[in-house]
Protein backbone atom coordinates (compact mmCIF):
# COMPACT_ATOMS: atom_id res chain seq x y z
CA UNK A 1 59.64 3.91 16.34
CA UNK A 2 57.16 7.09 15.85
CA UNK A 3 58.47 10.12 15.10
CA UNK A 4 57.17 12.79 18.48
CA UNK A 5 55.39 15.55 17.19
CA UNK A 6 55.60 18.45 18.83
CA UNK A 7 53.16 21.32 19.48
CA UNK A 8 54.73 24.95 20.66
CA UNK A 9 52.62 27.91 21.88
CA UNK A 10 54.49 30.74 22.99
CA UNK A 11 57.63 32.27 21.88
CA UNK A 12 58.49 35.04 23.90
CA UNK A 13 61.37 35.76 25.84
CA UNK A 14 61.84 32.47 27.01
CA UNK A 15 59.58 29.92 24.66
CA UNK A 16 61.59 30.27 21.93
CA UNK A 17 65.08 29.32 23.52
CA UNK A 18 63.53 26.74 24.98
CA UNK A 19 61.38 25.17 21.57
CA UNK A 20 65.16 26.18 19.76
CA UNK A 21 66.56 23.31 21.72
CA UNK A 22 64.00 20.71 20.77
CA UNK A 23 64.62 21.34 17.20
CA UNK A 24 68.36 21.69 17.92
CA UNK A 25 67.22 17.79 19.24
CA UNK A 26 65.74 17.09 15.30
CA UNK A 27 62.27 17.56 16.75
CA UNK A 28 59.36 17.97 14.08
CA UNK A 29 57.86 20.89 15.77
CA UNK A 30 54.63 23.46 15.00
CA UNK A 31 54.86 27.28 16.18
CA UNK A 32 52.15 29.66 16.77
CA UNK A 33 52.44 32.92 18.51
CA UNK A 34 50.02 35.82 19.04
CA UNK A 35 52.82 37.56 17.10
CA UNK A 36 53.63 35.95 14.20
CA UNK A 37 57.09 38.08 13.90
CA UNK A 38 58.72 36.40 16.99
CA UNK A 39 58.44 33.08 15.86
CA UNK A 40 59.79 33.67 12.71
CA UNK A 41 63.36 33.12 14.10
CA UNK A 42 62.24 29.78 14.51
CA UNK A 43 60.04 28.83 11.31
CA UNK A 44 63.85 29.69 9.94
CA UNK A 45 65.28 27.01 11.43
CA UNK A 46 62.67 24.13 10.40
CA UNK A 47 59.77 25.14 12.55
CA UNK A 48 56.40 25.07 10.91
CA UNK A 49 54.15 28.09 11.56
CA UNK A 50 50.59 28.00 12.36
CA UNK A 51 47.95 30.11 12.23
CA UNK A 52 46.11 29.40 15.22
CA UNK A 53 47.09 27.13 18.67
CA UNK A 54 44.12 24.66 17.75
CA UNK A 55 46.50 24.28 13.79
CA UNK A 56 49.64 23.79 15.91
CA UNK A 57 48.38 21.18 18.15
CA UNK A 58 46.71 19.13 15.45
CA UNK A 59 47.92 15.83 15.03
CA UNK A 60 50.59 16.53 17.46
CA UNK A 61 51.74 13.74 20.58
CA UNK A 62 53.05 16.50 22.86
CA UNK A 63 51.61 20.27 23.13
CA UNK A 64 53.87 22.95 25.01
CA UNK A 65 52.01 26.05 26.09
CA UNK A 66 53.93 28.79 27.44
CA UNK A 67 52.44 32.46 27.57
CA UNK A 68 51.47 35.35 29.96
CA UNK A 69 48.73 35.24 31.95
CA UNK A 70 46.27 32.74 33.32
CA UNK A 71 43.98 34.44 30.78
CA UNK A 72 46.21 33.49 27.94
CA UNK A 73 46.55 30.20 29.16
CA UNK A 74 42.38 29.83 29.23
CA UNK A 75 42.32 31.17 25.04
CA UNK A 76 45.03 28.85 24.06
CA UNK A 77 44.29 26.01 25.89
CA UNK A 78 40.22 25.80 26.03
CA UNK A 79 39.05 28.68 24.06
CA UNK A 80 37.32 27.82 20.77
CA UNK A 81 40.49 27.76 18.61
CA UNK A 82 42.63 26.18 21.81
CA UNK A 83 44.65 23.22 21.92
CA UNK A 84 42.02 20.83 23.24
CA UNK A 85 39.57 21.72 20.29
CA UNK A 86 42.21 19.65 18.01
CA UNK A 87 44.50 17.49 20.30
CA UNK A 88 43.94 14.05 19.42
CA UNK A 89 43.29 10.95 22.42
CA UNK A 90 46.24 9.87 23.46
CA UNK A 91 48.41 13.46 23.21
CA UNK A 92 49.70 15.69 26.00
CA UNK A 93 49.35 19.00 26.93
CA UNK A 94 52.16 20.51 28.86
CA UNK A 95 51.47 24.52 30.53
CA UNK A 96 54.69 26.11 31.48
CA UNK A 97 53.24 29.07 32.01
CA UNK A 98 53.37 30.26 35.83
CA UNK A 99 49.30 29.96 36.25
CA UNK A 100 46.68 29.66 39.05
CA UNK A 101 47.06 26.09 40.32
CA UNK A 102 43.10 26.31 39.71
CA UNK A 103 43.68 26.47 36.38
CA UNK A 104 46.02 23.64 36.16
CA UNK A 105 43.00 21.56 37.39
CA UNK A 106 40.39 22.70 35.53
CA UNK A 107 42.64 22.05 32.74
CA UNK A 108 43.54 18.45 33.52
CA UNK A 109 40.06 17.77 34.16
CA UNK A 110 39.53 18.83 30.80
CA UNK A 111 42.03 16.83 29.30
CA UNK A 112 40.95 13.70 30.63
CA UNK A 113 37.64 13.73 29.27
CA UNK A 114 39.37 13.42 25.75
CA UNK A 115 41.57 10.65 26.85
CA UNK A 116 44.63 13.26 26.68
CA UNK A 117 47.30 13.96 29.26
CA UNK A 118 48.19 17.01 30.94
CA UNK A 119 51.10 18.56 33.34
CA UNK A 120 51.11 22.19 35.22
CA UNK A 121 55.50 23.08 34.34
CA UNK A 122 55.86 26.20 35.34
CA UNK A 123 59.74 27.13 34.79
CA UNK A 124 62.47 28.92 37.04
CA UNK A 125 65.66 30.06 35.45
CA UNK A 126 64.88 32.97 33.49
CA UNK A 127 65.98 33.92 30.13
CA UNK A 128 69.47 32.51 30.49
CA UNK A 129 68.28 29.22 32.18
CA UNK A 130 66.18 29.04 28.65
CA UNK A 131 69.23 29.30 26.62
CA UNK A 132 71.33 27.76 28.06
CA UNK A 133 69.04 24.44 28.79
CA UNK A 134 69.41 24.94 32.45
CA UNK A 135 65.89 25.39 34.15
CA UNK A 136 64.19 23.72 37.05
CA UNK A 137 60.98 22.45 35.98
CA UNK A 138 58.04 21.43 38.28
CA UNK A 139 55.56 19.49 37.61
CA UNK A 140 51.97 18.74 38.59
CA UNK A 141 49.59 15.74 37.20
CA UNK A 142 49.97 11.99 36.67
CA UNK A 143 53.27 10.54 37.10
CA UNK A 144 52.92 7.91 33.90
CA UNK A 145 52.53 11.60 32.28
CA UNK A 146 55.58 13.10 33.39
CA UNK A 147 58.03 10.12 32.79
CA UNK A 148 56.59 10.12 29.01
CA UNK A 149 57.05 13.80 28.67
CA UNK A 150 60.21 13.82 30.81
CA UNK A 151 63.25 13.16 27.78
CA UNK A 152 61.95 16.28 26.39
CA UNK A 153 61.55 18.31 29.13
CA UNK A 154 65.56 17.23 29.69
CA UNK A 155 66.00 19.59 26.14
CA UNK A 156 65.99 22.39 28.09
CA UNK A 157 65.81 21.59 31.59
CA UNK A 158 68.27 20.62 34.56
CA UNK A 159 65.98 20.28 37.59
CA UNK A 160 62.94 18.58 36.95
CA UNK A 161 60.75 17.40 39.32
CA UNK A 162 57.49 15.72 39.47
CA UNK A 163 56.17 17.37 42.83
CA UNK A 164 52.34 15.93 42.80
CA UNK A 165 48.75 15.82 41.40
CA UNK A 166 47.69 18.55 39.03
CA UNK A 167 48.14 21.73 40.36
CA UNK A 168 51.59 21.26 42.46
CA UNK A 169 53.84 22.36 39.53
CA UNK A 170 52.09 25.70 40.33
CA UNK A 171 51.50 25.55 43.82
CA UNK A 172 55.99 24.95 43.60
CA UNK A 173 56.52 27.88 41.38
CA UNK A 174 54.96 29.89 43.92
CA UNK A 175 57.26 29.58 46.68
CA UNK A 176 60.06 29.90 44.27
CA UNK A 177 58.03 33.41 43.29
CA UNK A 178 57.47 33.85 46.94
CA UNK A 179 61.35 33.93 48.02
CA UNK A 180 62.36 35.31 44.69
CA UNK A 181 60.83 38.68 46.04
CA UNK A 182 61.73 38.93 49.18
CA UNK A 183 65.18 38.28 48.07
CA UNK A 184 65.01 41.01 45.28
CA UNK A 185 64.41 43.35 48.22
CA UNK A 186 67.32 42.80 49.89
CA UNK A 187 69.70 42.16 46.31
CA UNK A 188 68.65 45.85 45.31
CA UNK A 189 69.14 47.25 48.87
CA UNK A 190 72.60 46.25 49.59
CA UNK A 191 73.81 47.00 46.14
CA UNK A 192 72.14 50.49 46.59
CA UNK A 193 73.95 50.65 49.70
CA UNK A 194 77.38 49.54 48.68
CA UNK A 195 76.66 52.27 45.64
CA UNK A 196 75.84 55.38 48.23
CA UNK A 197 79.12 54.04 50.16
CA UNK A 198 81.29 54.79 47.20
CA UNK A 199 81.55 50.68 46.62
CA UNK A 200 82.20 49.21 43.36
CA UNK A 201 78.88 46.79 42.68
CA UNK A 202 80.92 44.26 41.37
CA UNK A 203 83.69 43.98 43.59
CA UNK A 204 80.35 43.77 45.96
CA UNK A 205 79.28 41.03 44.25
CA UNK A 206 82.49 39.14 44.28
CA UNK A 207 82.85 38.96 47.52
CA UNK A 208 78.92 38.57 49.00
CA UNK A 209 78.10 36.49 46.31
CA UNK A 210 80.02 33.45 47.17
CA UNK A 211 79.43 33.61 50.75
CA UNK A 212 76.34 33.10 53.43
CA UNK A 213 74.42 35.67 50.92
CA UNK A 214 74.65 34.16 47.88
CA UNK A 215 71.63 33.50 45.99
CA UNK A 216 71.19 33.76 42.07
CA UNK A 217 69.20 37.07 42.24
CA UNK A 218 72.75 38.77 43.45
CA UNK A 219 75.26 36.92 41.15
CA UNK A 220 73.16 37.14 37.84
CA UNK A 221 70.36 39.82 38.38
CA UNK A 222 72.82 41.74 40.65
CA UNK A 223 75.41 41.64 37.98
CA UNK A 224 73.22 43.10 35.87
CA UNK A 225 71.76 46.06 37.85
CA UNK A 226 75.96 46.79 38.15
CA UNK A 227 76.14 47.27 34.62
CA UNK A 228 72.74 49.33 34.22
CA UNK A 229 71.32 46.47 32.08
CA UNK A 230 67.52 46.08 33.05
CA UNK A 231 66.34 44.72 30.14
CA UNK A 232 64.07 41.75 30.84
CA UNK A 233 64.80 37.99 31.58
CA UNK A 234 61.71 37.84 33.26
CA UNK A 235 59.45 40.94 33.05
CA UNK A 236 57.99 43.27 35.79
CA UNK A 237 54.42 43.16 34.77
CA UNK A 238 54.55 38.90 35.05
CA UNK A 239 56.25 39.14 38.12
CA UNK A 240 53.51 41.07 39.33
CA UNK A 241 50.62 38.64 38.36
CA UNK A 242 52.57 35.97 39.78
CA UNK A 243 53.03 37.39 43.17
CA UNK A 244 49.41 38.30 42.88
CA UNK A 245 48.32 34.37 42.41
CA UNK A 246 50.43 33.50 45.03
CA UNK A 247 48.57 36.11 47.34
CA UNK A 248 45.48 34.68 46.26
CA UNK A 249 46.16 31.26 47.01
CA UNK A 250 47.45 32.25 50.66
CA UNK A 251 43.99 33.83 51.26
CA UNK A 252 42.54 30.63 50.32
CA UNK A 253 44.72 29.06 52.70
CA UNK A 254 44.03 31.68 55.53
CA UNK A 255 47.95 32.41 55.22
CA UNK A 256 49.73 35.38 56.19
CA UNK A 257 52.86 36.38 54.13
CA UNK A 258 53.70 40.19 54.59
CA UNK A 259 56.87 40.07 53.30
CA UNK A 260 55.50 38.83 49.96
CA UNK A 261 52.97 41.54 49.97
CA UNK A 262 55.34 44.33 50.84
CA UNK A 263 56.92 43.53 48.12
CA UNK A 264 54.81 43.20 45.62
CA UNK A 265 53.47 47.15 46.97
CA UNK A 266 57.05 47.66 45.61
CA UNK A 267 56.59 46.16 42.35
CA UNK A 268 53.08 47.53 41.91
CA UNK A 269 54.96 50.88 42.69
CA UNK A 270 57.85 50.50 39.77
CA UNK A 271 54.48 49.56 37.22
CA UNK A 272 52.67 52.98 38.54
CA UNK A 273 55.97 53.94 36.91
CA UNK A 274 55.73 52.76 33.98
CA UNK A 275 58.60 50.23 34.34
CA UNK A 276 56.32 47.22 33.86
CA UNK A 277 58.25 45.72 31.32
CA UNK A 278 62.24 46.10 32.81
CA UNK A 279 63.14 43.03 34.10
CA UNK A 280 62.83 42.40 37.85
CA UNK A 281 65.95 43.96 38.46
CA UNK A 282 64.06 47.35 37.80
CA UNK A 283 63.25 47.46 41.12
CA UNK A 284 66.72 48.68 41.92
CA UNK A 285 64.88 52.10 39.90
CA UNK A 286 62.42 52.35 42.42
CA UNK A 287 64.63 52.17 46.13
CA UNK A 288 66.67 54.65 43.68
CA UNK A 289 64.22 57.09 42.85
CA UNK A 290 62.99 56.85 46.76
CA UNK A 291 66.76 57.85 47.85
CA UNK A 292 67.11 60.98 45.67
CA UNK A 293 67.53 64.29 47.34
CA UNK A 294 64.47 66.27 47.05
């Protein structure tokens, strides 16, 4: 049986505990990211670097794309040194970035002209799901697509779900963004409360967090506000372009969701303060700031 090659673009926070698991698997597996230092983690454990996402993807079956913005997605996927410049008929191309379910079609369409394959996989889990090989994956495009890609997706992710034709894996992620925020509102609230009472956060947390309130924003992102750790698992600054694409698409769709946009006014308030790349527990510094005596 063929070796699978393996194509990875991206290797930030979460990329590169998630392409650490395939080669943890014995994968054969090519790196490139815009910064070269951040893969180099991995190029020490077998990975081979690349220079460019069109090198990585050369000769490869399967090509994982994971980076920031739908812009980023556009350069590394159809720009002139992309991925599809290279990727040979027959290969896959699988974005996990969170990305304008637009996108994901234009980029299927592409695909398909070349006799490759293609899946929209955005991710949910953050940067602990990553490591520890426990993220819900969902996924938009052909289903004979998904079940080839599937045993490797299952490297590094839990709940994986095939959820429609291109474009749904994004069109998911953004109701997961979409109660994600609301939900941060009301994590950093009550902990800010409980604080101003003269609570201890994590006896908070011990007690809401296993009852009708649970969620995982209050027993992992909450934990973490309780320790003063807002270092990112997910950063401000992406959380804000995806709640921005998800506002987008409800305009498209003549759809109303104010409790998405307040708080993304929130979120656009914590980057006006320069806090764009805490983690999405930073919030907590902004209903803080707004509760200090003047």
């Amino acid at each position: 049986m063929k070796k699978i090659r393996i194509a990875w673009i991206g290797t930030g926070v979460m990329g590169k505990s998630m392409c650490g698991h395939l080669l943890d698997k014995g994968y054969s597996v090519s790196v490139y990211n815009r910064t070269k230092s951040r893969a180099d983690e991995l190029v020490s454990r077998g990975a081979k670097w690349c220079d460019s996402p069109a090198e990585a993807a050369e000769g490869c079956d399967v090509i994982f794309t994971i980076v920031g913005y739908p812009s980023d997605v556009e350069s590394v996927i159809l720009g002139e040194k992309g991925v599809l410049s290279t990727a040979g008929k027959g290969s896959v191309i699988v974005d996990m970035t969170t990305s304008e379910p637009s996108l994901a079609v234009r980029i299927a369409e592409a695909a398909a002209q070349k006799g490759i394959g293609s899946l929209d996989a955005p991710v949910s889990g953050g940067d602990v799901g990553a490591k520890n090989g426990t993220l819900a994956i969902m996924c938009g495009g052909e289903k004979e697509v998904f079940d080839r890609v599937l045993p490797l997706m299952e490297a590094f992710g839990e709940n994986i779900r095939f959820m429609g034709a291109a474009g749904s894996g994004q069109h998911t992620k953004m109701c997961n963004q979409i109660l994600i925020a609301s939900t941060m509102i009301g994590v950093v609230e009550s902990l800010l409360y409980g604080f101003k009472a003269g609570l201890d956060m994590d006896e908070i947390i011990d007690v809401i967090g296993s009852g009708a309130a649970s969620s995982w924003s209050i027993n992992n992102l909450g934990r973490r506000i309780a320790a003063g750790n807002f270092d990112p698992g997910f950063f401000i600054k992406h959380f804000v372009k995806d709640m921005g694409i998800a506002l987008k698409e409800a305009g498209r769709m003549n759809l109303s969701l104010p409790g998405l946009a307040l708080a993304n006014q929130f979120y656009t308030a914590a980057m006006a303060q320069g806090l764009e790349n805490l983690g999405t527990q930073g919030l907590y510094k902004v209903f803080e700031g707004m509760n200090q005596p003047v």
